[in-house]
Protein backbone atom coordinates (compact mmCIF):
# COMPACT_ATOMS: atom_id res chain seq x y z
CA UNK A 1 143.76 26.63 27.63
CA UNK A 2 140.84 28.58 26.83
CA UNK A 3 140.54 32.77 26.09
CA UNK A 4 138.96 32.78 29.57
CA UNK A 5 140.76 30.79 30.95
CA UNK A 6 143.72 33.12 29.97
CA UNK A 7 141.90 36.22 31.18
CA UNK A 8 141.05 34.51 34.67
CA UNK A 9 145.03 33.96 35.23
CA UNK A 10 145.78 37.15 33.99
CA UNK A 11 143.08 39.09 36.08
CA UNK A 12 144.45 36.65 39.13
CA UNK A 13 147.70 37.78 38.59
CA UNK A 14 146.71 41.70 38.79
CA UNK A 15 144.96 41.03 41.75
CA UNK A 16 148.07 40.12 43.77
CA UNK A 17 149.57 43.12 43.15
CA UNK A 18 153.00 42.66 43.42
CA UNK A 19 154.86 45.50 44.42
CA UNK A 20 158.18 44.70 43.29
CA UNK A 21 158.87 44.33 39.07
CA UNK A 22 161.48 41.60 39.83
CA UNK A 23 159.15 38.44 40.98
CA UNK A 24 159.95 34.86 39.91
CA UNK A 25 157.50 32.84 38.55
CA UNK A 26 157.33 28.81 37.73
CA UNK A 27 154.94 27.74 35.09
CA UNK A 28 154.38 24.28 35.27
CA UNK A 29 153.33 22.87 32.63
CA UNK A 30 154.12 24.88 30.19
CA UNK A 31 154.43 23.46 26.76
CA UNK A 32 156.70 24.73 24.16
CA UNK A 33 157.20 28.95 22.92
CA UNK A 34 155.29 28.20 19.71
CA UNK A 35 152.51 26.35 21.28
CA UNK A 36 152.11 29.36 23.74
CA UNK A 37 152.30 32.31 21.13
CA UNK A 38 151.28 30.53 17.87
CA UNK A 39 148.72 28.19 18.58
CA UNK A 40 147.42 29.02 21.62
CA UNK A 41 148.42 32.32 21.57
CA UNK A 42 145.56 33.63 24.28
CA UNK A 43 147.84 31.97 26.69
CA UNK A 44 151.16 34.90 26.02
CA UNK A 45 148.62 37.45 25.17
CA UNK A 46 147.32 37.58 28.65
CA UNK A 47 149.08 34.66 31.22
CA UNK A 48 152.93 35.29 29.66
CA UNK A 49 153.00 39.13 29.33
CA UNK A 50 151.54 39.95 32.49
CA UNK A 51 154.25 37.86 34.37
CA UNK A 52 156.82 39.16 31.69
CA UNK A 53 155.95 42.90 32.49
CA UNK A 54 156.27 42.22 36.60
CA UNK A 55 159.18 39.95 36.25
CA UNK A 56 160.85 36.66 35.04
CA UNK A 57 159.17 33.44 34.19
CA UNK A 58 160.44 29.73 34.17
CA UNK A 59 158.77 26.99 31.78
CA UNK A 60 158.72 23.62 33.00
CA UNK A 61 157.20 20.98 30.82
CA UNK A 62 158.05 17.12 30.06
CA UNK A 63 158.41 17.71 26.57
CA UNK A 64 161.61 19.56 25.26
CA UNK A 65 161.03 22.68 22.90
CA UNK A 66 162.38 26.11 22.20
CA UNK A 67 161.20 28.16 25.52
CA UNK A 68 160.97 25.19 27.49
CA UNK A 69 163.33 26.26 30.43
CA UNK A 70 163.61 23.22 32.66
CA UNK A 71 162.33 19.50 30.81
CA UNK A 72 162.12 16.80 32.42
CA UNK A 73 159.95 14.02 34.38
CA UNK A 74 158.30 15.17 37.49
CA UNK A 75 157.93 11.39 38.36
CA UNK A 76 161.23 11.06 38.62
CA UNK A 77 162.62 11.95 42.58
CA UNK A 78 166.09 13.23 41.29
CA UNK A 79 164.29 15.41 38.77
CA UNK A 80 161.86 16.79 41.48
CA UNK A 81 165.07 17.25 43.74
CA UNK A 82 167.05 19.79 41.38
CA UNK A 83 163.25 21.70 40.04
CA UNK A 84 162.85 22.40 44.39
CA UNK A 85 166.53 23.75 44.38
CA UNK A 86 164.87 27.04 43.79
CA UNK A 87 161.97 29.21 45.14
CA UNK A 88 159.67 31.23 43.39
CA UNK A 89 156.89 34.04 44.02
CA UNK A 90 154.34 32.57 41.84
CA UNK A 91 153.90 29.62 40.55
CA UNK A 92 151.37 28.33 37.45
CA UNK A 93 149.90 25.17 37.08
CA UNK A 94 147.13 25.15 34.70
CA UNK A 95 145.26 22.22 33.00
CA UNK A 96 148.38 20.07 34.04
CA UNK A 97 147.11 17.64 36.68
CA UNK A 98 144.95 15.53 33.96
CA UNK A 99 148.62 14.40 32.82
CA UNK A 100 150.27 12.88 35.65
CA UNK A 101 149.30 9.70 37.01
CA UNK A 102 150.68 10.95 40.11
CA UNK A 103 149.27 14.28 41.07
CA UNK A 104 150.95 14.51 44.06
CA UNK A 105 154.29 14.99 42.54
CA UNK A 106 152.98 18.24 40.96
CA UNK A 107 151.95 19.17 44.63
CA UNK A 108 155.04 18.32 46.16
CA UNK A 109 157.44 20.76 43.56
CA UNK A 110 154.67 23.57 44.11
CA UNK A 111 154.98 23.00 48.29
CA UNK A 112 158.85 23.01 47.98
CA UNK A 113 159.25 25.76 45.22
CA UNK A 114 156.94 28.35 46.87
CA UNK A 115 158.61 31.16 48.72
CA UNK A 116 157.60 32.20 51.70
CA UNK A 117 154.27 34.58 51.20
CA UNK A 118 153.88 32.92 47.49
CA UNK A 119 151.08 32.13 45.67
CA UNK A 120 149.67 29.71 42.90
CA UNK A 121 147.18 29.76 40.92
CA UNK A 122 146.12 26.28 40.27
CA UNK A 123 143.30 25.30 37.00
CA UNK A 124 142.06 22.08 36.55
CA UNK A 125 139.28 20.72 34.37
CA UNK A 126 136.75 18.85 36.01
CA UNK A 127 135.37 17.68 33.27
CA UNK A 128 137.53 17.60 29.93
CA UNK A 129 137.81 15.28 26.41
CA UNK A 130 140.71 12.72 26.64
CA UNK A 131 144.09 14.48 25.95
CA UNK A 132 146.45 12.14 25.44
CA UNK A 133 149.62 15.23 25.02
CA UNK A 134 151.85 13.49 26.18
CA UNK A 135 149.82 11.34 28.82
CA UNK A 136 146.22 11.37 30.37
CA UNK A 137 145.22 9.85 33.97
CA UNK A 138 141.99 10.60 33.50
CA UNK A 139 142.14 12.32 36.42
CA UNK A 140 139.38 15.49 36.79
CA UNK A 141 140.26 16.84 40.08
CA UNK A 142 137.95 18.29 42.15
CA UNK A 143 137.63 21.82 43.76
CA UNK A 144 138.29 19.95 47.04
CA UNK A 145 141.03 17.75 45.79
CA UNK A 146 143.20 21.00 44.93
């Protein structure tokens, strides 16, 4: 994820204007602490702390890591069963899609994880260099595909 890309999320999130400080929030995706503060670190300064400040926020990623939450294989039914155990008020999923050869699993854990009067804010690129971390499709979505 990009600077602006960091400042769209964050300026997204503002925007919804949540009035309570206790939301619950998914982020899909995620990657590990270190990759979010250290080497990417665009991503806490402006997607992480503005969840942080109106609430508490989940990391879900494939990988295992310190700060990864919840790890495991959203291809895998059982896995996608215990993840939509829970609902949440916001839910990330940014630059994610590209590494699932199955897309529609990601869209099935954001339908059943949603709470009612939710929101997501959803990034994909449509046009983006190989990324093979951990997998790449090769899918580039389309506006009308989200």
């Amino acid at each position: 994820m990009w600077k602006h890309e960091a400042v769209w999320i964050c300026n997204h999130i503002q925007a919804l204007n949540f009035s309570e400080n206790n939301i619950s929030c998914l982020n899909i995706g995620s990657s590990t602490k270190f990759y979010r503060e250290s080497l990417k670190p665009c991503i806490y300064k402006y997607a992480i702390q503005s969840i942080e400040r109106i609430g508490i926020i989940t990391h879900l990623d494939a990988k295992p890591g310190v700060g990864v939450d919840i790890c495991g294989d959203l291809a895998d039914p059982l896995f996608r069963s215990k993840v939509t155990e829970r609902k949440y008020d916001l839910i990330l999923c940014n630059n994610v899609l590209t590494h699932f050869a199955n897309p529609n699993h990601v869209y099935e854990i954001i339908s059943k994880c949603l709470a009612d009067d939710g929101f997501v804010i959803l990034s994909a690129p449509n046009q983006y260099p190989y990324c093979a971390d951990p997998y790449d499709s090769k899918y580039r979505s389309s506006q009308a595909d989200i």
